[in-house]
Protein backbone atom coordinates (compact mmCIF):
# COMPACT_ATOMS: atom_id res chain seq x y z
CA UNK A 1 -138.94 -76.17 113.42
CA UNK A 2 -135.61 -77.80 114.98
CA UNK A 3 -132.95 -75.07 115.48
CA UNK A 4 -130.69 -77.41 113.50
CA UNK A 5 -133.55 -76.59 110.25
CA UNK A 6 -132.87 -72.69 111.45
CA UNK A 7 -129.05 -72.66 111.58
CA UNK A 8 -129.34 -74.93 108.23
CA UNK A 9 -131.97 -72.11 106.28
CA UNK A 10 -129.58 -69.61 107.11
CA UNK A 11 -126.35 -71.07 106.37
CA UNK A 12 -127.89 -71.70 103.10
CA UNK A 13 -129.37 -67.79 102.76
CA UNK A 14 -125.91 -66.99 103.56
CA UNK A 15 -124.03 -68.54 101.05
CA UNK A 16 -126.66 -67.21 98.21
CA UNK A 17 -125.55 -64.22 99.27
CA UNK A 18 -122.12 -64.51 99.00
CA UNK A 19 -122.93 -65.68 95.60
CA UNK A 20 -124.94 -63.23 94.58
CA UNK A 21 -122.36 -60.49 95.72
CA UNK A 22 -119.12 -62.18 94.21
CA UNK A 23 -121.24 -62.60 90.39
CA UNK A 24 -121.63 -58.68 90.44
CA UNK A 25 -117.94 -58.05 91.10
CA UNK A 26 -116.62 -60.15 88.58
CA UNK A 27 -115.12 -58.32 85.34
CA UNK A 28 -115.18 -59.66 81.67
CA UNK A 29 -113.02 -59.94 79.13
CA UNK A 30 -113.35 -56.94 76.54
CA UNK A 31 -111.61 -54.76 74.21
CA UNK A 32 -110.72 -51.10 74.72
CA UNK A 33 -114.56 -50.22 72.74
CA UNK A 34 -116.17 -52.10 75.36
CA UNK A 35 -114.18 -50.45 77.84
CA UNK A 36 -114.29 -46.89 77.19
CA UNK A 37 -118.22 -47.88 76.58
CA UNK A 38 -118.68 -48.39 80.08
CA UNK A 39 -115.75 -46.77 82.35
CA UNK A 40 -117.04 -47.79 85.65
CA UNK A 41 -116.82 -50.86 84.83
CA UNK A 42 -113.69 -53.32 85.32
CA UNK A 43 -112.55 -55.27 82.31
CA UNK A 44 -110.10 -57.70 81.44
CA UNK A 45 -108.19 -56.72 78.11
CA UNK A 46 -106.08 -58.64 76.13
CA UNK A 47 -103.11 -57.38 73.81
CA UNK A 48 -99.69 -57.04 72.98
CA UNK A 49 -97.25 -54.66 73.50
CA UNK A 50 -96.84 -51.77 71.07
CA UNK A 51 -92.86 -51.92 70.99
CA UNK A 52 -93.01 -49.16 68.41
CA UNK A 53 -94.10 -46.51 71.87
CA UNK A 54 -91.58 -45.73 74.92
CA UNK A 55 -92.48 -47.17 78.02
CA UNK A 56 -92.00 -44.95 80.99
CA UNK A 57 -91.02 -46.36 84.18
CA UNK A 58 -89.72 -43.89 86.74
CA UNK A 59 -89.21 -46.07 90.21
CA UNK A 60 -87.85 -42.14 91.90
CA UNK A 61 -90.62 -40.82 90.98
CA UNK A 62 -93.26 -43.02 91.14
CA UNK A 63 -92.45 -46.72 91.79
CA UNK A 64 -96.29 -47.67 91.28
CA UNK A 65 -96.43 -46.48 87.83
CA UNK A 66 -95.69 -47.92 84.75
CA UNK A 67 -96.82 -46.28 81.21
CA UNK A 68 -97.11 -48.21 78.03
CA UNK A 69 -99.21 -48.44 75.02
CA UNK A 70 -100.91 -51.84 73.64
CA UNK A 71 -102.84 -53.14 71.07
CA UNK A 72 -105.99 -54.85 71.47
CA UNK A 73 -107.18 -58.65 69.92
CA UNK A 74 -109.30 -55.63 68.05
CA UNK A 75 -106.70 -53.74 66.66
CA UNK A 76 -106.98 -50.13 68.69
CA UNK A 77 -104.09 -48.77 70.47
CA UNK A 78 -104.08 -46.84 73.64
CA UNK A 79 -102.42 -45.58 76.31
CA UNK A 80 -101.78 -47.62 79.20
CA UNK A 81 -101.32 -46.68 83.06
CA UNK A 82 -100.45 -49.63 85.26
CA UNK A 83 -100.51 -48.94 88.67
CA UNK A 84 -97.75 -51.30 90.39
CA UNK A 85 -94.13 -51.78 89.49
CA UNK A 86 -92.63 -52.65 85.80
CA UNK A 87 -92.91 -56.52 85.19
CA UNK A 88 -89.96 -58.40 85.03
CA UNK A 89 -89.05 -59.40 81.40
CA UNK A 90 -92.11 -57.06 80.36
CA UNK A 91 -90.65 -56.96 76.94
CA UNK A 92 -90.77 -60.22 76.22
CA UNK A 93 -94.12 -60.80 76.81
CA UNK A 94 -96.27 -62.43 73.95
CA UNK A 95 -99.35 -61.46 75.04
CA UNK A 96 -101.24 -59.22 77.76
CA UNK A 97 -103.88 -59.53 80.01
CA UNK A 98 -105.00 -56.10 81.77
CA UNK A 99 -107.66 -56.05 84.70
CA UNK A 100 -108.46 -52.54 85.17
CA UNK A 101 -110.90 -49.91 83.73
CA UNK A 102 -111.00 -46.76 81.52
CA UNK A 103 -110.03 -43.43 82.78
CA UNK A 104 -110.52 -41.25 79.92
CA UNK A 105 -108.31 -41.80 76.90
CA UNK A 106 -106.10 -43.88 79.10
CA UNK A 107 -106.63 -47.69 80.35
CA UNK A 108 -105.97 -47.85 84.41
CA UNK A 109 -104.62 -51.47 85.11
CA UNK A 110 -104.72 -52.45 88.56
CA UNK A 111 -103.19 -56.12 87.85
CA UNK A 112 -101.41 -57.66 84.87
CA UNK A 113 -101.06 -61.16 83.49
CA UNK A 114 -98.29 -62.34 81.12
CA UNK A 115 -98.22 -64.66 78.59
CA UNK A 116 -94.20 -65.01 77.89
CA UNK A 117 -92.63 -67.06 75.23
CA UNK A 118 -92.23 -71.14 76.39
CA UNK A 119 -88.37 -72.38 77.37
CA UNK A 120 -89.46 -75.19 75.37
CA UNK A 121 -90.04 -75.87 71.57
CA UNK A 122 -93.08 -77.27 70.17
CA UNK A 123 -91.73 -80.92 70.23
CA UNK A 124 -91.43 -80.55 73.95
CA UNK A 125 -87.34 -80.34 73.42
CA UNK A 126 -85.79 -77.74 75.41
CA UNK A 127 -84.41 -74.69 73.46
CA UNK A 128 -80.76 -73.60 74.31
């Protein structure tokens, strides 16, 4: 074989396993069953905000903690430790995405996606 056919096989068995390695890191979306089912495992859950429970932010403290409780899509509520600094206009968000895992009774979130209401109206009109 050429070395070019070498260089070209490997290239190729690299890349498989670059594949192969990204697929098993990958997280799902879930609820907070799903997670607590399987806590070494890192989900993606969606919610809202339970505005009804304090949030505890203490930046003297800790600056890379945030507390809150959600809701799942599935209805169960629990507590919810996000390690990195409160969101900006966290209380207006519709809807929440958390990417972390279960630690105990309590959901560790490593990252945090928004979904926050639109500037704009659902004719496309801005809303003053």
């Amino acid at each position: 074989m050429k070395k070019l056919h070498i260089i070209g096989l490997l290239v190729i068995g690299i890349a498989i396993a670059v594949i192969l390695v990204s697929l098993q890191n990958t997280s799902t979306y879930a609820d907070f069953t799903e997670a607590m089912a399987n806590p070494e495992k890192e989900y993606h859950v969606v919610g809202k905000l339970d505005k009804s429970q304090p949030q505890v932010y203490e930046p003297k403290i800790n600056p890379d903690e945030f507390r809150f409780t959600m809701s799942d899509n599935a209805g169960l509520t629990k507590s919810v430790v996000l390690h990195k600094s409160k969101p900006q206009d966290f209380d207006k968000s519709e809807q929440i995405v958390l990417i972390g895992q279960m630690q105990g009774d309590e959901f560790h979130a490593n990252d945090i996606l928004m979904k926050c209401p639109s500037k704009y109206n659902e004719a496309g009109n801005p809303v003053n």
